[in-house]
C-alpha atoms as a PDB file:
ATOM      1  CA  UNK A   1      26.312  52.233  12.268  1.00  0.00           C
ATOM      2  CA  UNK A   2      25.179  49.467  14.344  1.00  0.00           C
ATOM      3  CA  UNK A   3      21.249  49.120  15.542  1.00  0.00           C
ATOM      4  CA  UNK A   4      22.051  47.046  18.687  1.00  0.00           C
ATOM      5  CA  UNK A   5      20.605  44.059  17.391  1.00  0.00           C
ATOM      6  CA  UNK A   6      21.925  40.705  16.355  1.00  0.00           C
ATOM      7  CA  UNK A   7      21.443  39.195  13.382  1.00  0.00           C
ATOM      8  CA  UNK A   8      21.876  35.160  12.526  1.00  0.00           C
ATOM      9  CA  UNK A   9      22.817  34.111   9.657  1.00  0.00           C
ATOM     10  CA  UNK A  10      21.975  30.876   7.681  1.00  0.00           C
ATOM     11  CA  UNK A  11      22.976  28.932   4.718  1.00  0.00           C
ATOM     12  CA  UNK A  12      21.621  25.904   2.780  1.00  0.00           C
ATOM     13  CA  UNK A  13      23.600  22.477   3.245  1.00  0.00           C
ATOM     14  CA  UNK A  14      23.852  20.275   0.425  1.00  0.00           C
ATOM     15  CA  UNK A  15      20.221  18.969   1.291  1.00  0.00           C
ATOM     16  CA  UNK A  16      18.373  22.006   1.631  1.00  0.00           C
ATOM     17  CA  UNK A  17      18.269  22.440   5.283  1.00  0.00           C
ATOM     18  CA  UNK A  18      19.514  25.846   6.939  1.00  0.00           C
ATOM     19  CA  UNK A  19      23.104  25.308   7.922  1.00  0.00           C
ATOM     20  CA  UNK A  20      23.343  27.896  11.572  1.00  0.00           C
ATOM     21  CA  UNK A  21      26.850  30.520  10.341  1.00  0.00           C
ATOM     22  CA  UNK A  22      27.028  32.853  12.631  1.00  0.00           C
ATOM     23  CA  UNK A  23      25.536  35.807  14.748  1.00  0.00           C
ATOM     24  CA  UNK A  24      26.614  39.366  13.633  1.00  0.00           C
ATOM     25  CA  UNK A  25      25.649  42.535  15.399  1.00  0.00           C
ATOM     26  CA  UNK A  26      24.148  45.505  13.595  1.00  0.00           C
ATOM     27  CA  UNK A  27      22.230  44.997  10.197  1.00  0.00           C
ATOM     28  CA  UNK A  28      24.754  46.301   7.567  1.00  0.00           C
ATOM     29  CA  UNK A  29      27.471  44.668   9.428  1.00  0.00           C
ATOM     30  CA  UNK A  30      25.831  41.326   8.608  1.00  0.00           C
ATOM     31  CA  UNK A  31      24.868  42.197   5.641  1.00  0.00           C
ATOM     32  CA  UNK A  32      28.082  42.778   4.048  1.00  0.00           C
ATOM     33  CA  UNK A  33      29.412  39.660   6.122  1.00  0.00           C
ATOM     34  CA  UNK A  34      26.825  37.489   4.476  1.00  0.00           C
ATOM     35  CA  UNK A  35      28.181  38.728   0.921  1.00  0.00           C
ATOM     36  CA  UNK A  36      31.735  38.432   2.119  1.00  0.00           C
ATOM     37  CA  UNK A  37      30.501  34.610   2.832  1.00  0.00           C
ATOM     38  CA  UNK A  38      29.223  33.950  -0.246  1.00  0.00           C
ATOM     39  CA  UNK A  39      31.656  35.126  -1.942  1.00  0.00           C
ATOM     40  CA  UNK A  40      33.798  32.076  -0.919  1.00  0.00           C
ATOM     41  CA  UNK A  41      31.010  29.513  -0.646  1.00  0.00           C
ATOM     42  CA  UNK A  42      28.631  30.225  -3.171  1.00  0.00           C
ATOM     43  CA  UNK A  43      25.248  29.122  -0.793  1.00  0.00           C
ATOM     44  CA  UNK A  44      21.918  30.494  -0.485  1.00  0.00           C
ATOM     45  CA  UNK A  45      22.506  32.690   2.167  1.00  0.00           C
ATOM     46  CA  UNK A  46      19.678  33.913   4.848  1.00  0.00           C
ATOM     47  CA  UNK A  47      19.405  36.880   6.966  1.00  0.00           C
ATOM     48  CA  UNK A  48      17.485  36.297  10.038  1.00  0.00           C
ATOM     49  CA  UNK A  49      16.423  38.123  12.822  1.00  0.00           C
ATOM     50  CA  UNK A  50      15.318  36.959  15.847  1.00  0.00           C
ATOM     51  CA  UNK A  51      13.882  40.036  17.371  1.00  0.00           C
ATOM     52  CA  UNK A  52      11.371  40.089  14.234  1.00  0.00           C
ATOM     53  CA  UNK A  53      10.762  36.558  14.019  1.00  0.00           C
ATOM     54  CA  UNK A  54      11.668  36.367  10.029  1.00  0.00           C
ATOM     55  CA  UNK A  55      14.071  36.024   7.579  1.00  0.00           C
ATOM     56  CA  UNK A  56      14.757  39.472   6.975  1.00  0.00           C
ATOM     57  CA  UNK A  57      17.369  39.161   3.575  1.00  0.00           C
ATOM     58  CA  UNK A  58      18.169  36.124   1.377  1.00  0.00           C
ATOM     59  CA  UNK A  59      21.124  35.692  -0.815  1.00  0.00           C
ATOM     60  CA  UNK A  60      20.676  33.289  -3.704  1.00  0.00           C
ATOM     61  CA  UNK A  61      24.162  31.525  -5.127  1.00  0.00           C
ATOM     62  CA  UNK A  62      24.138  32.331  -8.221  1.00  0.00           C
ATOM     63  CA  UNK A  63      25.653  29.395 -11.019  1.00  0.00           C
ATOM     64  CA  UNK A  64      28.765  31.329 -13.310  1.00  0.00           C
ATOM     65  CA  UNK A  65      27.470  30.855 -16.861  1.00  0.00           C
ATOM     66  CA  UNK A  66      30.466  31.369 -19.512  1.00  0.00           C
ATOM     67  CA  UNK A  67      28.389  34.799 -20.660  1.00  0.00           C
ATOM     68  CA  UNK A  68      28.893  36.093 -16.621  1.00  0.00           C
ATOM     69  CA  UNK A  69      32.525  35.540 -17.103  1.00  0.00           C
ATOM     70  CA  UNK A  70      34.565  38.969 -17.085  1.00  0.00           C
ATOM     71  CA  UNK A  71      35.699  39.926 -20.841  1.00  0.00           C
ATOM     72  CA  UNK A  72      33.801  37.172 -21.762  1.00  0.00           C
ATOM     73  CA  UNK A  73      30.660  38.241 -24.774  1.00  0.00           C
ATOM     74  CA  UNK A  74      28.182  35.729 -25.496  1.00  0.00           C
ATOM     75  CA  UNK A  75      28.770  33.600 -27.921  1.00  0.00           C
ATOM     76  CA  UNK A  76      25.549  33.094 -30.638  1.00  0.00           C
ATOM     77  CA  UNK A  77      25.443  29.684 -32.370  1.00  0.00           C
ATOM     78  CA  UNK A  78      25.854  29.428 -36.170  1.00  0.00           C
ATOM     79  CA  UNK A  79      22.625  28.430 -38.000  1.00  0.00           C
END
């Protein structure tokens, strides 16, 4: 269901600042289109709305460790 409003949504460039992505109407819609993003660009992701005045949801990238890997246990050292 959409609310009518429109949502912006931001990501980090490689310095930091907030990179402008795109507007999305409806709050769910962008949220799951701000997942859907980084799940090809792995950013920190931001959720803004303007008819607030705030960020309203942030996304952190998150780094793959081999232990986050699929099938993967982690491994203890010897010692």
């Amino acid at each position: 269901m959409q609310d009518g409003i429109t949502y912006d949504i931001f990501r980090d460039d490689p310095d930091g600042s907030p990179l402008w992505v795109e507007a999305v109407e409806g709050l769910e819609h962008a949220m799951n289109r701000m997942e859907e993003l980084a799940s090809s660009d792995p950013s920190d992701y931001y959720l803004y709305c303007a008819q607030a005045g705030r960020i309203i949801r942030r996304l952190k990238a998150r780094s793959v460790r081999t232990s986050d890997q699929p099938g993967e246990a982690p491994q203890k050292k010897a010692g």
